[in-house]
C-alpha atoms as a PDB file:
ATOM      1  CA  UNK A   1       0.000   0.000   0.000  1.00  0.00           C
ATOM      2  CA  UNK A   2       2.732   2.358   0.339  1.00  0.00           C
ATOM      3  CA  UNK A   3       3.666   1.440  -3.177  1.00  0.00           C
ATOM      4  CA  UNK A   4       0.629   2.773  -3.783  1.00  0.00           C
ATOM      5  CA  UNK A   5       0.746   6.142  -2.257  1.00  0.00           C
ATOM      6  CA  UNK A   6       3.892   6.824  -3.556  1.00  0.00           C
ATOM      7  CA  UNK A   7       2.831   6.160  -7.171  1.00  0.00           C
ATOM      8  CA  UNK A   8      -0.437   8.363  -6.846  1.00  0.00           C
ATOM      9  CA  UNK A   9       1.618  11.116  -4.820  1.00  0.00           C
ATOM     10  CA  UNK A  10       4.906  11.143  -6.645  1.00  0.00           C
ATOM     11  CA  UNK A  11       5.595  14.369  -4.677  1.00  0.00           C
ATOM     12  CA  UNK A  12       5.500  13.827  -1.047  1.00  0.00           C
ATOM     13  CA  UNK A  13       7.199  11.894   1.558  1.00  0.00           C
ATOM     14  CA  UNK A  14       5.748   8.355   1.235  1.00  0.00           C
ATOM     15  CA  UNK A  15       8.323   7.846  -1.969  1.00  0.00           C
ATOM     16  CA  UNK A  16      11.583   8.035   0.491  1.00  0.00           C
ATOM     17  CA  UNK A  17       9.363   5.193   2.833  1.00  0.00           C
ATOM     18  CA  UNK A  18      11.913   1.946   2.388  1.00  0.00           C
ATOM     19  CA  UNK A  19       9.435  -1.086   0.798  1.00  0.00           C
ATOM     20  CA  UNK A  20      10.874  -3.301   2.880  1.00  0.00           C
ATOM     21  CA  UNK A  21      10.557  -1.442   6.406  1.00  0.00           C
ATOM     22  CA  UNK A  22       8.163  -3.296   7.593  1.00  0.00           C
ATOM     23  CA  UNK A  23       9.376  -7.255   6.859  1.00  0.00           C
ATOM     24  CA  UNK A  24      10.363  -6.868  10.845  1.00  0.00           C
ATOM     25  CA  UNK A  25       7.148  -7.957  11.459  1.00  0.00           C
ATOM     26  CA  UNK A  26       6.697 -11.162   9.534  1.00  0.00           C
ATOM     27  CA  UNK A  27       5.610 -14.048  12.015  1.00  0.00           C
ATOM     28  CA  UNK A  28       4.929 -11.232  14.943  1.00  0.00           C
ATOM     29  CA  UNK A  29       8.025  -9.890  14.897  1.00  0.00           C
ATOM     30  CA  UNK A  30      11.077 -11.870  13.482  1.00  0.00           C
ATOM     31  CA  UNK A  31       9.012 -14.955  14.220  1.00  0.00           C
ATOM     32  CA  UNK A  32       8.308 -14.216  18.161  1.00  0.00           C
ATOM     33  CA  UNK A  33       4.439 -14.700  17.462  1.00  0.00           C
ATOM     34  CA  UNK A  34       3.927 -11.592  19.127  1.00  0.00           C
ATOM     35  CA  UNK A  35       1.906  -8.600  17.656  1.00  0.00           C
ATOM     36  CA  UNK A  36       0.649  -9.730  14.140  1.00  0.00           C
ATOM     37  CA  UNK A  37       2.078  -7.815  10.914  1.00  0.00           C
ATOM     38  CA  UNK A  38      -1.277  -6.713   9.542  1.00  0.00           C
ATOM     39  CA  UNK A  39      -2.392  -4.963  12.378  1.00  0.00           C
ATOM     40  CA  UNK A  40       1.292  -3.560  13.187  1.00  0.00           C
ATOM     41  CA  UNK A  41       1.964  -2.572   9.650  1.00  0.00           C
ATOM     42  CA  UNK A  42      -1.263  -1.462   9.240  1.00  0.00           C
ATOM     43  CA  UNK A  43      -1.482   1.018  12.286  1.00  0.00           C
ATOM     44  CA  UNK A  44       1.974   2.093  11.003  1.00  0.00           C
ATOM     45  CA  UNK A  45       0.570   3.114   7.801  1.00  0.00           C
ATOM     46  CA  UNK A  46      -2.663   4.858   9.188  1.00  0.00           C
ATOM     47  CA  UNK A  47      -0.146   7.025  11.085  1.00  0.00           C
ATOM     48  CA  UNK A  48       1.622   7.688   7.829  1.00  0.00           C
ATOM     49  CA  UNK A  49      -1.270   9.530   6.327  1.00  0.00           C
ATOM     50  CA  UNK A  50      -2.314  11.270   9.413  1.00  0.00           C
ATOM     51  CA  UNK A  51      -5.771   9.551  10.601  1.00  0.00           C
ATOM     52  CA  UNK A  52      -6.565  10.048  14.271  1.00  0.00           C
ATOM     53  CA  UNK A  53      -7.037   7.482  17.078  1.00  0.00           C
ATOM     54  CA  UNK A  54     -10.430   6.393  16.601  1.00  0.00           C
ATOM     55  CA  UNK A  55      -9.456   5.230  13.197  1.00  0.00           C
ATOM     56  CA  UNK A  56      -6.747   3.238  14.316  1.00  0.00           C
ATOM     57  CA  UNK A  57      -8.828   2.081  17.365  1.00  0.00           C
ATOM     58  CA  UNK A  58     -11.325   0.652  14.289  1.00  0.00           C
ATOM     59  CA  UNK A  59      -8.863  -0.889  12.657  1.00  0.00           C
ATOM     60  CA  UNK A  60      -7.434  -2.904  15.748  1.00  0.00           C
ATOM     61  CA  UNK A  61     -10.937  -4.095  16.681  1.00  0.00           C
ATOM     62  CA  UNK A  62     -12.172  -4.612  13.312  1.00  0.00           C
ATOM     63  CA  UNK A  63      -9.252  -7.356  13.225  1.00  0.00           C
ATOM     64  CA  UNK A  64      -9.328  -8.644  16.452  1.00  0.00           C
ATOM     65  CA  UNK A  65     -13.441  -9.610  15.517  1.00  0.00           C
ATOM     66  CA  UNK A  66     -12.528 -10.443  11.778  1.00  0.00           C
ATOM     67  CA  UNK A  67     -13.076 -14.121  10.394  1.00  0.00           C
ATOM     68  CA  UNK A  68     -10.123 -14.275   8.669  1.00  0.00           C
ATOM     69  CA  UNK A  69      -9.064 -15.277   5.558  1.00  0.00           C
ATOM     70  CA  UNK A  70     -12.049 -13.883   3.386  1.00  0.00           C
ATOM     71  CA  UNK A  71     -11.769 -15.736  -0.032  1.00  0.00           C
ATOM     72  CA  UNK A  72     -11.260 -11.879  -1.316  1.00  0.00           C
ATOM     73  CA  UNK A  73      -8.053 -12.769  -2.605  1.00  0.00           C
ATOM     74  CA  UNK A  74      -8.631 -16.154  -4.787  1.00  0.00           C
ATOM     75  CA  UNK A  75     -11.787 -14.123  -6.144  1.00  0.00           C
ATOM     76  CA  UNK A  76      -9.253 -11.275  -7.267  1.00  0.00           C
ATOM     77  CA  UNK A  77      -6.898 -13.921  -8.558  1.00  0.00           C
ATOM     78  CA  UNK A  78      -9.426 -15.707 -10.304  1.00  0.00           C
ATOM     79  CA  UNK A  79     -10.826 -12.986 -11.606  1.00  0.00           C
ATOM     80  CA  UNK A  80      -7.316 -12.219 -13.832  1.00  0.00           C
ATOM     81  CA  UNK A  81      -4.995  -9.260 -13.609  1.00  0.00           C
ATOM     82  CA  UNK A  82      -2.336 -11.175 -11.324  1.00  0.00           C
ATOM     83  CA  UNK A  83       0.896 -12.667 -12.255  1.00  0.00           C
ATOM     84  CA  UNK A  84       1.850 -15.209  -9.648  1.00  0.00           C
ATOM     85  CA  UNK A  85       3.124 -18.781  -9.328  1.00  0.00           C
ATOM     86  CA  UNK A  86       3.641 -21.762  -7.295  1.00  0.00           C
ATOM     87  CA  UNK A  87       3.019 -21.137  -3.576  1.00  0.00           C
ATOM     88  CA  UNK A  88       2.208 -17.503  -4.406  1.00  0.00           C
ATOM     89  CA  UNK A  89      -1.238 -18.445  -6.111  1.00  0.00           C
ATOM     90  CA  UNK A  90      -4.301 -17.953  -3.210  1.00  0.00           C
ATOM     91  CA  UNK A  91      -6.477 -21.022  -2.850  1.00  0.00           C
ATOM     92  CA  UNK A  92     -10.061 -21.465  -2.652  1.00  0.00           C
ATOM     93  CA  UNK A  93     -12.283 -21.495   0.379  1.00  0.00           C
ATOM     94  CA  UNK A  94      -9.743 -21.771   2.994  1.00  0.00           C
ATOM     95  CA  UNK A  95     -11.206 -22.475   6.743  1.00  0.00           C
ATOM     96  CA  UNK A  96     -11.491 -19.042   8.256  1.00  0.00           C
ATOM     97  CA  UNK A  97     -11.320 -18.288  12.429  1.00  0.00           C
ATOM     98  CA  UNK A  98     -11.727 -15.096  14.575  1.00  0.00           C
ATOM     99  CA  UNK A  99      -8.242 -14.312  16.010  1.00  0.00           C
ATOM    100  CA  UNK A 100     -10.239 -12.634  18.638  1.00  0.00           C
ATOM    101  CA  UNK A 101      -6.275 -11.577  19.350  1.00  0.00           C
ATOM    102  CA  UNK A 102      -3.796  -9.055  17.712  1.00  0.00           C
ATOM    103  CA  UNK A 103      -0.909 -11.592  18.772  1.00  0.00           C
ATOM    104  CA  UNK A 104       0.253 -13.761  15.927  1.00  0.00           C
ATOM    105  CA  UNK A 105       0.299 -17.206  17.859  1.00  0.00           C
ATOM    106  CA  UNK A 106      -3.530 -16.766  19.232  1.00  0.00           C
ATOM    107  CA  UNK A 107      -4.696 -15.425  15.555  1.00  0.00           C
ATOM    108  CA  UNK A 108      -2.576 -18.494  13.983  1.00  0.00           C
ATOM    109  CA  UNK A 109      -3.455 -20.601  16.157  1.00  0.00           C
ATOM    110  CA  UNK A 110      -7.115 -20.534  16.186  1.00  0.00           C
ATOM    111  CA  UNK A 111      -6.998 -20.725  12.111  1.00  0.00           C
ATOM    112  CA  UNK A 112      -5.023 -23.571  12.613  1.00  0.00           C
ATOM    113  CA  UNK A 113      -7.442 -25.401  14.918  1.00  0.00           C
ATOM    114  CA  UNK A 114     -10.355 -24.640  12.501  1.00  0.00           C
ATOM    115  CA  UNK A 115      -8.350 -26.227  10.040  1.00  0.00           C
ATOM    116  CA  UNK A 116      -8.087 -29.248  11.541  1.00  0.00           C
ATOM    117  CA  UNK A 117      -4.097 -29.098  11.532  1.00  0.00           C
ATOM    118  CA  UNK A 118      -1.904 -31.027   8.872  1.00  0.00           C
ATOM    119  CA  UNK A 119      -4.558 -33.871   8.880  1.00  0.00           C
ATOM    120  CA  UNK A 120      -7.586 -31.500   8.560  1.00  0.00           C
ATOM    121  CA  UNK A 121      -9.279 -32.021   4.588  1.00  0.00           C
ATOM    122  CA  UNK A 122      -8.411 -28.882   3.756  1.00  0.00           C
ATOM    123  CA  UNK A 123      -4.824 -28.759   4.364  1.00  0.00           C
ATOM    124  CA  UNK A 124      -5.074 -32.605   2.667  1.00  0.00           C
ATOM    125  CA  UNK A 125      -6.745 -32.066  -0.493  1.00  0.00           C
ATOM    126  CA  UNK A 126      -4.729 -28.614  -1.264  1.00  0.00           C
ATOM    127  CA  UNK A 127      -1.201 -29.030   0.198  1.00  0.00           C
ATOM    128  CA  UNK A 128      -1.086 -32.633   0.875  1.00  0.00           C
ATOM    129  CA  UNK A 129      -0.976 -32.016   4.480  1.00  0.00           C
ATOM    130  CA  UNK A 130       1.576 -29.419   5.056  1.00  0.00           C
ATOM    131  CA  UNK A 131       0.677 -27.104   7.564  1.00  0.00           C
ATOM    132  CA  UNK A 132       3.188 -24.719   7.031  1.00  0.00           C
ATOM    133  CA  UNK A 133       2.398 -24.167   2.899  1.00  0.00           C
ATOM    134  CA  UNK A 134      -1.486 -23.956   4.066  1.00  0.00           C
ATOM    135  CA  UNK A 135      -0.542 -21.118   6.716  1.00  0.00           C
ATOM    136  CA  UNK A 136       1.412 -19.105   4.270  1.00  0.00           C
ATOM    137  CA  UNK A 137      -1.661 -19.095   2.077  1.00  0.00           C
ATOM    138  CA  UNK A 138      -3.797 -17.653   5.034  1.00  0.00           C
ATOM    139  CA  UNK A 139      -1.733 -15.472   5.803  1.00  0.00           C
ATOM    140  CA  UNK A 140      -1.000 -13.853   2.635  1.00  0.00           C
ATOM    141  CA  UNK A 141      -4.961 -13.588   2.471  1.00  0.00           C
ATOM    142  CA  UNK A 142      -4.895 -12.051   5.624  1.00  0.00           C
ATOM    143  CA  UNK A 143      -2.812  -8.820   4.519  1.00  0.00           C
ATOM    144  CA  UNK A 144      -5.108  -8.870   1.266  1.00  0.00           C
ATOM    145  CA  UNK A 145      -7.978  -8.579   3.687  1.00  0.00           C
ATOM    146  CA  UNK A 146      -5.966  -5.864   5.869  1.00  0.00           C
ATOM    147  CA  UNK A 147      -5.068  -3.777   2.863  1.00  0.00           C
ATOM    148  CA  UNK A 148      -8.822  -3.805   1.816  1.00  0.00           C
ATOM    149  CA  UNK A 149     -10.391  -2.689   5.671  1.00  0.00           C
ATOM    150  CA  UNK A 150      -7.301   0.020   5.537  1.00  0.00           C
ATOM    151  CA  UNK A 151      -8.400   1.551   1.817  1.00  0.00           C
ATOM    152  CA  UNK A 152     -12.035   1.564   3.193  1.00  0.00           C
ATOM    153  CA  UNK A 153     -11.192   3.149   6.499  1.00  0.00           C
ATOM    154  CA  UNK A 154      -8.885   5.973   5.302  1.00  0.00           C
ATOM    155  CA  UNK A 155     -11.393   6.751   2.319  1.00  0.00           C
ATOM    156  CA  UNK A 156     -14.234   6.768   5.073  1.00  0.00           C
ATOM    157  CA  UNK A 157     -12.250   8.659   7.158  1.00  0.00           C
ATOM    158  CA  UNK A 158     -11.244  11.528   4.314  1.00  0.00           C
ATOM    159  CA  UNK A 159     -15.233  11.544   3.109  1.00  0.00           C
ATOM    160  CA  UNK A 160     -16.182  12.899   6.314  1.00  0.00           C
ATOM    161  CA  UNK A 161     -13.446  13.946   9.018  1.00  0.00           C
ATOM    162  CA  UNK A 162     -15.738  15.158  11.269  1.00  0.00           C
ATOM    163  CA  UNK A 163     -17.196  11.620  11.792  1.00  0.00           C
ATOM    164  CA  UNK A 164     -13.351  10.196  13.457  1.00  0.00           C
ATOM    165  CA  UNK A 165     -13.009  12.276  16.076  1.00  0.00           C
ATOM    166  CA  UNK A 166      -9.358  11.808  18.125  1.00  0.00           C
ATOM    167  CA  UNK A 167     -11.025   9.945  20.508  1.00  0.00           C
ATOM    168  CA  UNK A 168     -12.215   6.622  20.885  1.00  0.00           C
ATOM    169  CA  UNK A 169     -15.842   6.046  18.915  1.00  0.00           C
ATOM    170  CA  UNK A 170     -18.189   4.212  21.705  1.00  0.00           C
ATOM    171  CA  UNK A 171     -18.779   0.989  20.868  1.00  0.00           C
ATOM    172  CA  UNK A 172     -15.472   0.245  18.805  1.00  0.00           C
ATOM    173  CA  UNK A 173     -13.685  -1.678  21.852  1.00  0.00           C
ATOM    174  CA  UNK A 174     -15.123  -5.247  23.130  1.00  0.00           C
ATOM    175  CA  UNK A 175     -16.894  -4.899  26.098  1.00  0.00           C
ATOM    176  CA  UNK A 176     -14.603  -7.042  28.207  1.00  0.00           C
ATOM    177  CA  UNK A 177     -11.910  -4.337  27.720  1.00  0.00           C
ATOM    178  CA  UNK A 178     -14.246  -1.109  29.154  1.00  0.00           C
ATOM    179  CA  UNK A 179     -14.956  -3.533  32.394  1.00  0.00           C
ATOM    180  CA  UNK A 180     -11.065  -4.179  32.373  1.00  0.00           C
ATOM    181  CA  UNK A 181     -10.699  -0.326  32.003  1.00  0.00           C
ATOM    182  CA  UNK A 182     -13.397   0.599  34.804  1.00  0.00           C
ATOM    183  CA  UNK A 183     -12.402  -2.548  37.035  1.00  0.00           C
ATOM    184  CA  UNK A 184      -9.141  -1.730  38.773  1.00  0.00           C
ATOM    185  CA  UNK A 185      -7.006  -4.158  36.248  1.00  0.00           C
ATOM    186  CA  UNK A 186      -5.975  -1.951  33.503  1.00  0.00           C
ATOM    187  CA  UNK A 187      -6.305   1.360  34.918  1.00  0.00           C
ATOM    188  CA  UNK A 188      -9.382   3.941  34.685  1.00  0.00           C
ATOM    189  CA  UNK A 189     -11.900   4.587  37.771  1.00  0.00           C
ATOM    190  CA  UNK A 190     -11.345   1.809  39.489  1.00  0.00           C
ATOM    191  CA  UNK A 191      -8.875   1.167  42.630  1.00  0.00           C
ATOM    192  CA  UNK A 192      -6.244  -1.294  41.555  1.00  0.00           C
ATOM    193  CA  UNK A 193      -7.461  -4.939  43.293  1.00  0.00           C
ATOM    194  CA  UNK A 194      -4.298  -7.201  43.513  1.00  0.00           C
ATOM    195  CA  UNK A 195      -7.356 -10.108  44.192  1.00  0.00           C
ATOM    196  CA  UNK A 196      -8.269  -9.600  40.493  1.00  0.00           C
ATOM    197  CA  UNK A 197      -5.120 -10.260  38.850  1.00  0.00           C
ATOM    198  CA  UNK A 198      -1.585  -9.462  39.814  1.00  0.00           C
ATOM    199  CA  UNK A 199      -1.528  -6.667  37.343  1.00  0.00           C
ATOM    200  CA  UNK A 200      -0.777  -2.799  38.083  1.00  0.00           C
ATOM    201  CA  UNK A 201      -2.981   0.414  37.238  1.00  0.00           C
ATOM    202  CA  UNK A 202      -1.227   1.937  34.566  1.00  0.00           C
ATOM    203  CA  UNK A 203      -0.706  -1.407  32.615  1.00  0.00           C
ATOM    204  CA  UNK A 204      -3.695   0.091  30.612  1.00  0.00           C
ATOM    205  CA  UNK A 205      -4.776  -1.556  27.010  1.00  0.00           C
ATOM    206  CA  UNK A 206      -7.527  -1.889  24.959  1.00  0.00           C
ATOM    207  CA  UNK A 207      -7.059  -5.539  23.368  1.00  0.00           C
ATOM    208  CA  UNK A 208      -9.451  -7.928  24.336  1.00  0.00           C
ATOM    209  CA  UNK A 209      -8.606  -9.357  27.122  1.00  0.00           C
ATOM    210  CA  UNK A 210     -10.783 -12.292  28.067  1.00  0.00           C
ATOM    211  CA  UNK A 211     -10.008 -14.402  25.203  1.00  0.00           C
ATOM    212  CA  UNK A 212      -6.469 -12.805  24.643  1.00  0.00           C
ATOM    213  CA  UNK A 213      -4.325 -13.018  27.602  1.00  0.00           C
ATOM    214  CA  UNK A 214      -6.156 -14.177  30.344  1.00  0.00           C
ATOM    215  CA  UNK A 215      -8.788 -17.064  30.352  1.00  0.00           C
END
């Protein structure tokens, strides 16, 4: 995507942005499974152009919710236009899963349960069991769904600014995160409760939580 801008705005900054700046974050960070690259990347590239918190804060949520891979990819494939071979080519109807996480391991690891691992039909009948070739493919579908929710944001976002304030839109986070925020765990309102969770006050967030980190 910053390919992109740089071809349509020859002009500005975005042409002296390295392409490669952001192949750090393949497999959550040089393979640590931590923060995913599509949300990381793509929260790097919304600050890039300038859009304020709350679309950011959409973004973030829209992916933790997000039953990823759409089959957006092999449509746009199939449809013509691309030149790509071997492992590069996007197949059809891959099991999808809510990461219900930004962390790579819990988003990749909740596809790969849907999947049914190397022995699930999928992963059989198009990569003759190998996990590994079947998660590349869902993960290259992933970014093509990322790229997509980030052109729709920023063009909602520059059709009417006065919509995305800098502040959080109501509603955006999960609601397990505002009781976090109100509760004495992750700061806000509440006093800190070391009975909760041995967690301090200013350790504040806004990932989901219930389904992320804790259980």
């Amino acid at each position: 995507m910053i390919g992109q801008l740089a071809a349509n705005y020859p002009s500005t900054l975005y042409n002296q942005i390295p392409r490669g700046i952001f192949n750090y974050g393949g497999g959550g960070v040089n393979a640590w499974r931590s923060i995913c690259g599509g949300p990381n990347a793509g929260s790097a590239l919304l600050a890039a152009v300038g859009a304020p918190t709350s679309v950011k804060d959409a973004y973030m949520a829209w992916y933790e919710g997000f039953a990823f891979p759409s089959n957006a990819a092999y449509t746009a494939y199939a449809a013509g236009g691309w030149t790509l071979t071997g492992k590069q080519i996007p197949k059809n109807n891959a099991p999808q899963a809510v990461p219900k996480s930004l962390l790579c391991h819990s988003s990749h690891g909740r596809w790969t349960e849907a999947a049914g691992g190397s022995e699930g039909a999928w992963v059989q009948t198009q990569f003759a069991g190998s996990l590994g070739d079947a998660g590349s493919d869902r993960c290259g579908k992933l970014v093509f769904d990322c790229v997509t929710k980030l052109a729709e944001l920023i063009n909602a976002w520059k059709a009417t600014p006065a919509d995305w304030p800098s502040t959080t839109i109501p509603g955006t986070l999960d609601p397990s995160v505002a009781t976090c925020l109100t509760g004495g765990c992750h700061g806000g309102a509440g006093a800190y409760d070391p009975e909760i969770i041995d967690c301090a006050p200013e350790v504040a967030g806004k990932m989901k939580c219930d389904e992320s980190c804790h259980q």
